[in-house]
N, C-alpha and C. Protein backbone atom coordinates (compact mmCIF):
# COMPACT_ATOMS: atom_id res chain seq x y z
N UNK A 1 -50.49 55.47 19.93
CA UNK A 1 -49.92 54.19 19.58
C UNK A 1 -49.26 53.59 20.81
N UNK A 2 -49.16 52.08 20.94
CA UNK A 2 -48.84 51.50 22.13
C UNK A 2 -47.35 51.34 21.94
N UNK A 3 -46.77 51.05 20.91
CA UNK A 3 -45.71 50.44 20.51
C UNK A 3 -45.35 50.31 18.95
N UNK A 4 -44.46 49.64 18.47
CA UNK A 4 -43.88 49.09 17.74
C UNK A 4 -44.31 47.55 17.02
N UNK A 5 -45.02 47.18 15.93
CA UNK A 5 -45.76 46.22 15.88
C UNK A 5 -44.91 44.79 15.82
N UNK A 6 -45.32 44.13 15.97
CA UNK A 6 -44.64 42.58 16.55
C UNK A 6 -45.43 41.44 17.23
N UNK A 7 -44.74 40.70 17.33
CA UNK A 7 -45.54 39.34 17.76
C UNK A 7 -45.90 38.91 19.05
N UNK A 8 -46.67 39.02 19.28
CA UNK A 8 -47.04 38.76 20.67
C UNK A 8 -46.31 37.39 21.24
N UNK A 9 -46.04 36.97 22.48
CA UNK A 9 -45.34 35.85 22.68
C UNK A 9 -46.03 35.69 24.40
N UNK A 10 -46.52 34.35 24.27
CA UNK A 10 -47.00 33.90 25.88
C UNK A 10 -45.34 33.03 26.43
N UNK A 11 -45.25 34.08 27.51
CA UNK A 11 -44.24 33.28 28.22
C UNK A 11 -45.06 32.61 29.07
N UNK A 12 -43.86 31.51 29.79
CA UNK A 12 -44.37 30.12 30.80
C UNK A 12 -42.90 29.82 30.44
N UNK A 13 -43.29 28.63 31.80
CA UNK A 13 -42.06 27.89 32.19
C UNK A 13 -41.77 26.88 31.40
N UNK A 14 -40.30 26.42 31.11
CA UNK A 14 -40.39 25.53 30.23
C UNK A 14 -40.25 23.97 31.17
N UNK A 15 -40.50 22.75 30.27
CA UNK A 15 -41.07 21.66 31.09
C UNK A 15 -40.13 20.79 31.32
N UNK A 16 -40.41 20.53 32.18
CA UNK A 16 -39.14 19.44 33.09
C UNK A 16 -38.98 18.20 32.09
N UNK A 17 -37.62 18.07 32.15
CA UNK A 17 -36.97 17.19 31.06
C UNK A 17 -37.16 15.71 31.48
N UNK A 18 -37.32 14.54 30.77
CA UNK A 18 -38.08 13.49 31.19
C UNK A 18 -36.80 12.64 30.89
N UNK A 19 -36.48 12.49 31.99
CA UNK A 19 -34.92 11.90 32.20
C UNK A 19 -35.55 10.42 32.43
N UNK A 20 -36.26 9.79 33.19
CA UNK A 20 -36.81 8.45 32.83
C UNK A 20 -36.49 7.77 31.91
N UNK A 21 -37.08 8.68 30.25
CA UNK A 21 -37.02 8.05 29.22
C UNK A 21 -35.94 8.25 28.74
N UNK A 22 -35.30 8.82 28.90
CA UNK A 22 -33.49 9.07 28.22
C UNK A 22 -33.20 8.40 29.56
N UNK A 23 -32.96 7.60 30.47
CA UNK A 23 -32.34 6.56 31.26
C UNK A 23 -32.78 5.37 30.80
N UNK A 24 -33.78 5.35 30.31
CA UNK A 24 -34.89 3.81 29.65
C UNK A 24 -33.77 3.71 28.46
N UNK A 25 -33.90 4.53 27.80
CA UNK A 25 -33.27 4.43 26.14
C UNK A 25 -31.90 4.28 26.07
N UNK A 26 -31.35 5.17 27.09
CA UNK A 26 -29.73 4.78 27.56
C UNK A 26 -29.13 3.07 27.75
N UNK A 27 -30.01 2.75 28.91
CA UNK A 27 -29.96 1.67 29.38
C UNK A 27 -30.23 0.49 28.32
N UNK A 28 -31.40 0.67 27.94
CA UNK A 28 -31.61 -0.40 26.71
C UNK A 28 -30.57 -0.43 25.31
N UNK A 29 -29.60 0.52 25.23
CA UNK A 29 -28.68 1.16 23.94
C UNK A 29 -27.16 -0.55 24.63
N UNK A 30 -27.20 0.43 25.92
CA UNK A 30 -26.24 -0.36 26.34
C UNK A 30 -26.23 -1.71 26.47
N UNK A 31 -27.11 -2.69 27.12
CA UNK A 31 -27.52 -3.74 27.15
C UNK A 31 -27.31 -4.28 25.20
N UNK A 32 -27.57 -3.71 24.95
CA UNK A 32 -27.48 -4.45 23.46
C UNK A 32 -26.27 -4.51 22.30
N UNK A 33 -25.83 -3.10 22.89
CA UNK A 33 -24.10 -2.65 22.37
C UNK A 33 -23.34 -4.31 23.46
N UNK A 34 -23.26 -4.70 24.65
CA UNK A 34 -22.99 -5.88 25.47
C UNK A 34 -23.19 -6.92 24.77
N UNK A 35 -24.49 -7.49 24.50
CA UNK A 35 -24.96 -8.67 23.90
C UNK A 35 -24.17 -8.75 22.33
N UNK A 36 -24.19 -7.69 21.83
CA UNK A 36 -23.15 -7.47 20.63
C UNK A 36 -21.91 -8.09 20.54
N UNK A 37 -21.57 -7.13 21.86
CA UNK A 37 -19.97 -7.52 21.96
C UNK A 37 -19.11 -8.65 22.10
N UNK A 38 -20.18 -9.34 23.36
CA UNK A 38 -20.24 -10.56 23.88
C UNK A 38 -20.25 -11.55 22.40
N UNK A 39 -21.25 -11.58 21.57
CA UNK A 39 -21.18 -12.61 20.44
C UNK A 39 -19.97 -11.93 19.47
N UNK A 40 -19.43 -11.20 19.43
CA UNK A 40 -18.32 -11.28 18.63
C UNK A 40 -17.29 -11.43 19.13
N UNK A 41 -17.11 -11.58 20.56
CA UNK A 41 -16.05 -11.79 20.96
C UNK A 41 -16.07 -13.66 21.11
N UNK A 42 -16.87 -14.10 21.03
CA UNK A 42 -17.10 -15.68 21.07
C UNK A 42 -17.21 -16.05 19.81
N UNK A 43 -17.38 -15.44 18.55
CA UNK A 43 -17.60 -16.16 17.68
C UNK A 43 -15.99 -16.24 16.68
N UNK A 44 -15.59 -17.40 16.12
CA UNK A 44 -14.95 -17.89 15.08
C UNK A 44 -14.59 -17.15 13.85
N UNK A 45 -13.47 -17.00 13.60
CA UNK A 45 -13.65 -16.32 12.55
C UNK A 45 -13.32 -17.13 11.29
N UNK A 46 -15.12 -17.15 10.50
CA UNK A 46 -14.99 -17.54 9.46
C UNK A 46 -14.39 -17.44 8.58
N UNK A 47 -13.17 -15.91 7.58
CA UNK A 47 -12.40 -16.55 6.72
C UNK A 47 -11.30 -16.17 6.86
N UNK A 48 -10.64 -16.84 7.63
CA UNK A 48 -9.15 -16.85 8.05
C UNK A 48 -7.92 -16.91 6.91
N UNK A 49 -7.32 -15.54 7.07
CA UNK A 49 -6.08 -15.49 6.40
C UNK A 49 -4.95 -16.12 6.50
N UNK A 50 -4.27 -17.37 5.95
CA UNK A 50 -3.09 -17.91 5.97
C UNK A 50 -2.07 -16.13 6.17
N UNK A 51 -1.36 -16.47 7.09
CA UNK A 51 0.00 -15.83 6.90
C UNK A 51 1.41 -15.82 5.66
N UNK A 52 1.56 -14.66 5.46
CA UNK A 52 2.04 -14.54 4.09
C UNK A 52 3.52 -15.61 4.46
N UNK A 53 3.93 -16.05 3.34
CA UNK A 53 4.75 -16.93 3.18
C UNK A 53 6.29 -16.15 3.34
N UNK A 54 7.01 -16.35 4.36
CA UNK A 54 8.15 -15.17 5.08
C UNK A 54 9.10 -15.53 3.94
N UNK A 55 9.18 -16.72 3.23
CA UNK A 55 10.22 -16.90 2.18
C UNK A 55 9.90 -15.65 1.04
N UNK A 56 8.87 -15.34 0.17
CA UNK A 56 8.38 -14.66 -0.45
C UNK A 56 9.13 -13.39 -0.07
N UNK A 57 7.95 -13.17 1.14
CA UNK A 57 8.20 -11.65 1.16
C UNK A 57 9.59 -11.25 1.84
N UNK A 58 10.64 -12.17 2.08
CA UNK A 58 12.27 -11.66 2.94
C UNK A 58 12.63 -11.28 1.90
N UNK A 59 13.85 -10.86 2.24
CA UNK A 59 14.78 -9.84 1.75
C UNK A 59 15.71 -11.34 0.65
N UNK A 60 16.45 -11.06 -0.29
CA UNK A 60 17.00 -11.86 -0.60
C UNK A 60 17.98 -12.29 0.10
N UNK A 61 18.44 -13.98 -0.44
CA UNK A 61 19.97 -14.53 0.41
C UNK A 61 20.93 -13.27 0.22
N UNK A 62 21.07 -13.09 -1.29
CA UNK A 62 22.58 -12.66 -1.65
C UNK A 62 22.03 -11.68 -2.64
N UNK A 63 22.82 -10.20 -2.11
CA UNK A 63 22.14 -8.80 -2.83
C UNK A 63 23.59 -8.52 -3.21
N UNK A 64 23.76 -8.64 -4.56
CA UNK A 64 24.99 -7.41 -4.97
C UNK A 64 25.03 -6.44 -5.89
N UNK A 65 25.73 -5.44 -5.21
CA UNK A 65 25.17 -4.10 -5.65
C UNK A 65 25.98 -3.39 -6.87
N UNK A 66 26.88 -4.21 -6.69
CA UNK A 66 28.50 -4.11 -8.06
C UNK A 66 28.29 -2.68 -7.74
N UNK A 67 28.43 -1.55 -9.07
CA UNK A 67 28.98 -0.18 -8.62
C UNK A 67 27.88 0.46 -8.12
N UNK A 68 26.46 0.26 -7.92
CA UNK A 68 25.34 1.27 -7.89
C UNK A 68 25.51 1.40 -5.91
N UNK A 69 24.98 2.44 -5.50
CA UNK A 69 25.09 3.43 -4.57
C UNK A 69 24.32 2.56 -3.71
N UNK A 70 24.88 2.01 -2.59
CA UNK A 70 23.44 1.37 -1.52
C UNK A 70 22.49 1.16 -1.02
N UNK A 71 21.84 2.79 -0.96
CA UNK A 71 20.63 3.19 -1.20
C UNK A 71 20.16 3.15 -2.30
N UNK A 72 20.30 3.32 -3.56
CA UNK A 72 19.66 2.94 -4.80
C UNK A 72 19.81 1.52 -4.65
N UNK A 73 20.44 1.03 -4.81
CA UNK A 73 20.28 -0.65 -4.61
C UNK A 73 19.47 -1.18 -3.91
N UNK A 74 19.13 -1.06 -2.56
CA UNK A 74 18.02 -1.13 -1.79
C UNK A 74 17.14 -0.88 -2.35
N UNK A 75 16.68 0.05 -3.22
CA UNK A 75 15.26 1.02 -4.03
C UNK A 75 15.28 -0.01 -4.96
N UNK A 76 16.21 -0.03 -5.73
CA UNK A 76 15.69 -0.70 -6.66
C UNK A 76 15.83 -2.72 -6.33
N UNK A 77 15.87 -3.21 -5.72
CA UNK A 77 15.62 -4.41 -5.26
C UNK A 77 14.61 -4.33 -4.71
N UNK A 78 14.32 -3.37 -3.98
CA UNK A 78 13.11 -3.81 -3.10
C UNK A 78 11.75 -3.66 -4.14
N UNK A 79 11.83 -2.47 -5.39
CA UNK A 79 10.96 -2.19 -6.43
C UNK A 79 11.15 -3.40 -7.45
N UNK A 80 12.06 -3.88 -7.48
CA UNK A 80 12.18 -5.18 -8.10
C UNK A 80 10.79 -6.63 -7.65
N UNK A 81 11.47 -6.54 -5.63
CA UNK A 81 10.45 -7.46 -5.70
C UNK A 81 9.05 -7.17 -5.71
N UNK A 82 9.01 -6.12 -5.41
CA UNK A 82 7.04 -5.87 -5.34
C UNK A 82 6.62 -5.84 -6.87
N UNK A 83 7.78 -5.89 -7.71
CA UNK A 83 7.28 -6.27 -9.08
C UNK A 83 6.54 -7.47 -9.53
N UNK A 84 7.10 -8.45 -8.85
CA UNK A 84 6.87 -9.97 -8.58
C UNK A 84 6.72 -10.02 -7.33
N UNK A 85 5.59 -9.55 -6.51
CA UNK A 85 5.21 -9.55 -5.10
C UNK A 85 4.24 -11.14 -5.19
N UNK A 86 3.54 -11.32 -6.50
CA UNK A 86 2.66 -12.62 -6.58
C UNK A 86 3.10 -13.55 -6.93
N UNK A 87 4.54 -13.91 -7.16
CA UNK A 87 4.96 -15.17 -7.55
C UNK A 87 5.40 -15.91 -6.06
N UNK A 88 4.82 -16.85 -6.25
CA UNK A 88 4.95 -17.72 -4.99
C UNK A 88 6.30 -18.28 -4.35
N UNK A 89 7.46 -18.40 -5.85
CA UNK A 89 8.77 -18.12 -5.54
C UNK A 89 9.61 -17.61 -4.73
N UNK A 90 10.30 -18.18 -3.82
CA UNK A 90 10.99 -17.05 -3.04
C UNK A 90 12.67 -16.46 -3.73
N UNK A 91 12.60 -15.33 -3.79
CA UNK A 91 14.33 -14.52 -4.40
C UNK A 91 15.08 -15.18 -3.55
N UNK A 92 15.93 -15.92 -3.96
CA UNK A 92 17.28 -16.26 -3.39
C UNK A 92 18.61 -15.35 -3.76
N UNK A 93 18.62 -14.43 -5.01
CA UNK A 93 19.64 -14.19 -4.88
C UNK A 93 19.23 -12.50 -5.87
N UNK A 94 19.70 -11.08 -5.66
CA UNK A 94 20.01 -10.18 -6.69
C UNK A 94 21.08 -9.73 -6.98
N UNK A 95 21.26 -9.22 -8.30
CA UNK A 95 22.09 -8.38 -8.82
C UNK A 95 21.80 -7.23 -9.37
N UNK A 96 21.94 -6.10 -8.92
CA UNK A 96 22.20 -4.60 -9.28
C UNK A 96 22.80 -4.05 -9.76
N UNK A 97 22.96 -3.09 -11.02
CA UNK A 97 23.27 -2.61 -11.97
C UNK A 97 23.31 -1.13 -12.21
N UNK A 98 24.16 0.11 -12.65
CA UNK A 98 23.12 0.99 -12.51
C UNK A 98 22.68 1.42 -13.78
N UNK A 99 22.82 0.19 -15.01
CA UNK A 99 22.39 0.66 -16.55
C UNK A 99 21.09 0.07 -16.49
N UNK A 100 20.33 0.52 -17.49
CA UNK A 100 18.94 -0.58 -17.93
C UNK A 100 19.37 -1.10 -19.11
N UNK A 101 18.60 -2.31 -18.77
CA UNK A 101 18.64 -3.78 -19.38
C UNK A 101 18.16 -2.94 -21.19
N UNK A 102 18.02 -2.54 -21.84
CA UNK A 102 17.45 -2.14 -23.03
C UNK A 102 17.94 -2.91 -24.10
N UNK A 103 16.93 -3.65 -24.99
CA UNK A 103 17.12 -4.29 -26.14
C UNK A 103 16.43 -3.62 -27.65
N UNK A 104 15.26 -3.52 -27.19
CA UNK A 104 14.68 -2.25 -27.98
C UNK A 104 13.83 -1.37 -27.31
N UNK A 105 12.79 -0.95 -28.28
CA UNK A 105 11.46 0.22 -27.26
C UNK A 105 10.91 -0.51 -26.35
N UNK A 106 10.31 -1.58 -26.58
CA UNK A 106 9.70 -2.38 -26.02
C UNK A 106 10.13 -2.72 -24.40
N UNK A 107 11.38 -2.60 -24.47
CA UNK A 107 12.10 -3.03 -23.18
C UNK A 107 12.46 -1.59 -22.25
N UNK A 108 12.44 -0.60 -23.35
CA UNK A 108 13.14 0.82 -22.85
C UNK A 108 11.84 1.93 -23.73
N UNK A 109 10.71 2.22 -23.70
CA UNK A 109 9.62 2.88 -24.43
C UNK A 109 10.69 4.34 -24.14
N UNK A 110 11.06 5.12 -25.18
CA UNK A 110 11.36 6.63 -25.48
C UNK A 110 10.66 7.38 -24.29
N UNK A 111 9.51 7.60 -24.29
CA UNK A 111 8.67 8.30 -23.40
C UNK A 111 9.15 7.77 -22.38
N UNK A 112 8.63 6.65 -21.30
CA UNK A 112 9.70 6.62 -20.32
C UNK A 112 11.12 6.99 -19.95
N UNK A 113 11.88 6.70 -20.57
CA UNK A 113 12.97 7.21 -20.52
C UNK A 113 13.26 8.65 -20.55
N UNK A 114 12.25 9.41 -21.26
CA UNK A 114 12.30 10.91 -21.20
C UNK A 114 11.76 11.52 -20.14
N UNK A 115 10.65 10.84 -19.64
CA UNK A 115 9.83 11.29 -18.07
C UNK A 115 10.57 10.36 -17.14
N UNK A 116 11.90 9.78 -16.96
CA UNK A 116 12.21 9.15 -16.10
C UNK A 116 13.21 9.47 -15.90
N UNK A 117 13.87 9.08 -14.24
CA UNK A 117 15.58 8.96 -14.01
C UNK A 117 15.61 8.10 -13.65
N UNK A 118 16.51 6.77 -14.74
CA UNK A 118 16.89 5.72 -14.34
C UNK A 118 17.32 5.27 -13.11
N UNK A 119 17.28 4.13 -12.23
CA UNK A 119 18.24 4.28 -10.78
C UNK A 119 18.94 2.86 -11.50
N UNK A 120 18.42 2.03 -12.30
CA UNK A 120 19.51 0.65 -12.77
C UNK A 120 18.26 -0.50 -13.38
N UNK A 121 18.91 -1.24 -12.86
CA UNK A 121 18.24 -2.57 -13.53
C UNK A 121 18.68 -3.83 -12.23
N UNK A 122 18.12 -5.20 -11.81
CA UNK A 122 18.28 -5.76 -11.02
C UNK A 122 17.93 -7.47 -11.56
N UNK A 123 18.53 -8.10 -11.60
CA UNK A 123 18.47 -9.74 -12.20
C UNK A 123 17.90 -10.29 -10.90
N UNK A 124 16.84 -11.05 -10.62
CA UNK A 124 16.63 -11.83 -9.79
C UNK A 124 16.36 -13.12 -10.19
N UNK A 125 17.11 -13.86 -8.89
CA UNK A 125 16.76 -15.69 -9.23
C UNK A 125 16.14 -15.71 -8.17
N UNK A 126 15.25 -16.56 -8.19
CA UNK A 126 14.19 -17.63 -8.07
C UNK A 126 14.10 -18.99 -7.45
N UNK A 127 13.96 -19.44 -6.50
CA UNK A 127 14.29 -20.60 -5.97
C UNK A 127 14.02 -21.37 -6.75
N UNK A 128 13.05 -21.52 -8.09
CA UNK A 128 12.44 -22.50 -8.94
C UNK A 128 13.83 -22.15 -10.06
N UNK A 129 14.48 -21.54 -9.87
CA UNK A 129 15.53 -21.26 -11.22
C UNK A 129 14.89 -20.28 -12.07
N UNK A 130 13.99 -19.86 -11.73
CA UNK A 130 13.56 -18.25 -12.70
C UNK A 130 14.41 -16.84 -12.22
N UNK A 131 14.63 -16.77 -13.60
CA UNK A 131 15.41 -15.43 -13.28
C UNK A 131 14.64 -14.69 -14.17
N UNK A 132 14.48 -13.50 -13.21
CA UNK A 132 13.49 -12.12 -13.77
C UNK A 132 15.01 -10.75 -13.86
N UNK A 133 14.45 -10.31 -15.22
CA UNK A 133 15.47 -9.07 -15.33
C UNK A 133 14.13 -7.85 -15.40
N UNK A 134 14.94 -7.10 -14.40
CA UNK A 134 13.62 -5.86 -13.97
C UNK A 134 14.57 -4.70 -14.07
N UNK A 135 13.96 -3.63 -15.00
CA UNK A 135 14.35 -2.15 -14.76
C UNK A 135 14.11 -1.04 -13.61
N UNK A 136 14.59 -0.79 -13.34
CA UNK A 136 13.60 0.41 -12.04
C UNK A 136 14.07 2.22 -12.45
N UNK A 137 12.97 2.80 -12.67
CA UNK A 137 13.23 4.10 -12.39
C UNK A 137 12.49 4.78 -11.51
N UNK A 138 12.50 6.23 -11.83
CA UNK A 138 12.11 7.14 -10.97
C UNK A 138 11.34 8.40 -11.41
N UNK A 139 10.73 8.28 -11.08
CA UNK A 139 9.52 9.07 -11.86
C UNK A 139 8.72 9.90 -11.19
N UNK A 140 9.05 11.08 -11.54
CA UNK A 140 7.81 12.33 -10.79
C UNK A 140 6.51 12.06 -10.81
N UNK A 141 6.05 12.62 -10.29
CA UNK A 141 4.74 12.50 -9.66
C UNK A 141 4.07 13.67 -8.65
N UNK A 142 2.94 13.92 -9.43
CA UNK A 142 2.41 15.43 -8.29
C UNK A 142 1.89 14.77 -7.29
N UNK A 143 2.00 15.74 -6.21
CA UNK A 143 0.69 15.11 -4.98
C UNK A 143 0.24 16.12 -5.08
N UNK A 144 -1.18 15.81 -4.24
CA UNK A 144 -2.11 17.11 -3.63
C UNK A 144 -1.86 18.50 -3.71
N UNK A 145 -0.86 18.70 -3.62
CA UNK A 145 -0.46 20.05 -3.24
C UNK A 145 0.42 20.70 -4.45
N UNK A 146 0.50 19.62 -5.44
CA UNK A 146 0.74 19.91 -6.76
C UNK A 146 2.46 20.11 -7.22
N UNK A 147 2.83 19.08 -6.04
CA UNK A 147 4.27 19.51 -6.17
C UNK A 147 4.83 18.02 -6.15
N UNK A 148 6.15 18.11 -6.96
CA UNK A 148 6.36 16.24 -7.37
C UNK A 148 7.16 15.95 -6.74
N UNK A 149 6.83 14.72 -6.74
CA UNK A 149 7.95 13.88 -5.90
C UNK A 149 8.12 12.45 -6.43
N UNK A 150 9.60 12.29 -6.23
CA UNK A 150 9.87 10.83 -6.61
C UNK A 150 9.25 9.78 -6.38
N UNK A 151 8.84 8.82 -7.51
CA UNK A 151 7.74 7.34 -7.10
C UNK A 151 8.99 6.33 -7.74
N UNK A 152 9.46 5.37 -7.29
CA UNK A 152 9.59 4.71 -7.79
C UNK A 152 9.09 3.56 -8.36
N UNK A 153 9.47 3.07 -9.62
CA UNK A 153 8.53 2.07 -10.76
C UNK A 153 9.82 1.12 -11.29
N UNK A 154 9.00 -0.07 -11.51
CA UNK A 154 9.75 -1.47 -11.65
C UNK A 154 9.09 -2.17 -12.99
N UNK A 155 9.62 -2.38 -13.66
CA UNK A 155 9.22 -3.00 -14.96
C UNK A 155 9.68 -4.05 -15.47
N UNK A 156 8.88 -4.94 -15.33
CA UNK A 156 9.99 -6.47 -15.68
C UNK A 156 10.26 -6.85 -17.49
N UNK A 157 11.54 -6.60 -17.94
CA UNK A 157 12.08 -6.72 -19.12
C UNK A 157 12.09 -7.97 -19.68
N UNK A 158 12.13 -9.12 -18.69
CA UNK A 158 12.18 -10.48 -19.25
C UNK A 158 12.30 -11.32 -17.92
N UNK A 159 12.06 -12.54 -18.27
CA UNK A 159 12.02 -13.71 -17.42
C UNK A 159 11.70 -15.14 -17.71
N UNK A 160 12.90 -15.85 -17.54
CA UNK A 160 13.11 -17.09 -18.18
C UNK A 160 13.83 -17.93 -17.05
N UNK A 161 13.73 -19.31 -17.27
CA UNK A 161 14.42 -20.14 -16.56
C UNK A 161 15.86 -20.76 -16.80
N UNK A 162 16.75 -20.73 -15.91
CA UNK A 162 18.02 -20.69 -16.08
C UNK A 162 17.92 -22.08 -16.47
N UNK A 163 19.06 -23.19 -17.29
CA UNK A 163 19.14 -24.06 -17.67
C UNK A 163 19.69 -24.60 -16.56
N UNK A 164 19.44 -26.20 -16.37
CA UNK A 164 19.64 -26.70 -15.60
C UNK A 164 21.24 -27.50 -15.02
């Protein structure tokens, strides 16, 4: 016996790499990634976003916090306005609380209140004379990793226009 059976294999040199055409293909990649660039950097942009309205989204004139803690007050004003982030209105003025506004379920649902820790309630006016009464709590929440953490949530209880 000669050996061990197996596959025969013809060695040879292997063939020179055809750098031409990977410089052709390079070159032509680039030239066109350019011409690309070039027209988007010249062209207009068709649908242009107005800038958000700075009245809206500022902070209110006049924030008072009566007895609630500064940092909760902050939380819950600021969860106040992203409650009403779409009213075109700008807040001129809040008030902070640290009870909720509750009239019945409807305003205060049992279940919330049992999966929640209140932080207060917050009255906002309205440059149009709307005043919004908003609850805010605090509410667990898992992340990823399956461990909770505070979200805060804003719920608007009512909103009517102050008499003139």
């Amino acid at each position: 016996m000669s050996g061990p059976p197996g596959y025969e294999v013809e060695v040879r040199p292997l063939a020179r790499p055809r750098r031409p055409l990977i410089l052709a293909v390079v070159a032509a990649l680039a030239i066109l990634a350019a011409g690309a660039a070039s027209s988007l950097l010249r062209a207009e942009p068709q649908h242009a976003v107005p800038p958000a309205s700075p009245s809206a989204s500022a902070l209110p004139v006049a924030v008072d916090c009566g007895a609630m803690r500064a940092y909760d007050c902050r939380q819950a004003v600021e969860a106040a306005r992203q409650a009403i982030a779409d009213v075109p209105a700008a807040v001129e003025a809040a008030q902070a609380w640290p009870s909720l506004i509750c009239g019945d379920n409807f305003d205060c649902p049992p279940q919330l209140l049992a999966a929640s820790d209140p932080v207060g309630s917050v009255a906002l006016t309205m440059s149009d004379r709307g005043v919004v009464w908003v609850n805010v709590f605090r509410i667990g929440q898992p992340n990823r990793l399956n461990e909770t953490r505070q979200v805060i949530e804003a719920r608007v209880v009512r909103w009517f226009h102050a008499p003139a």
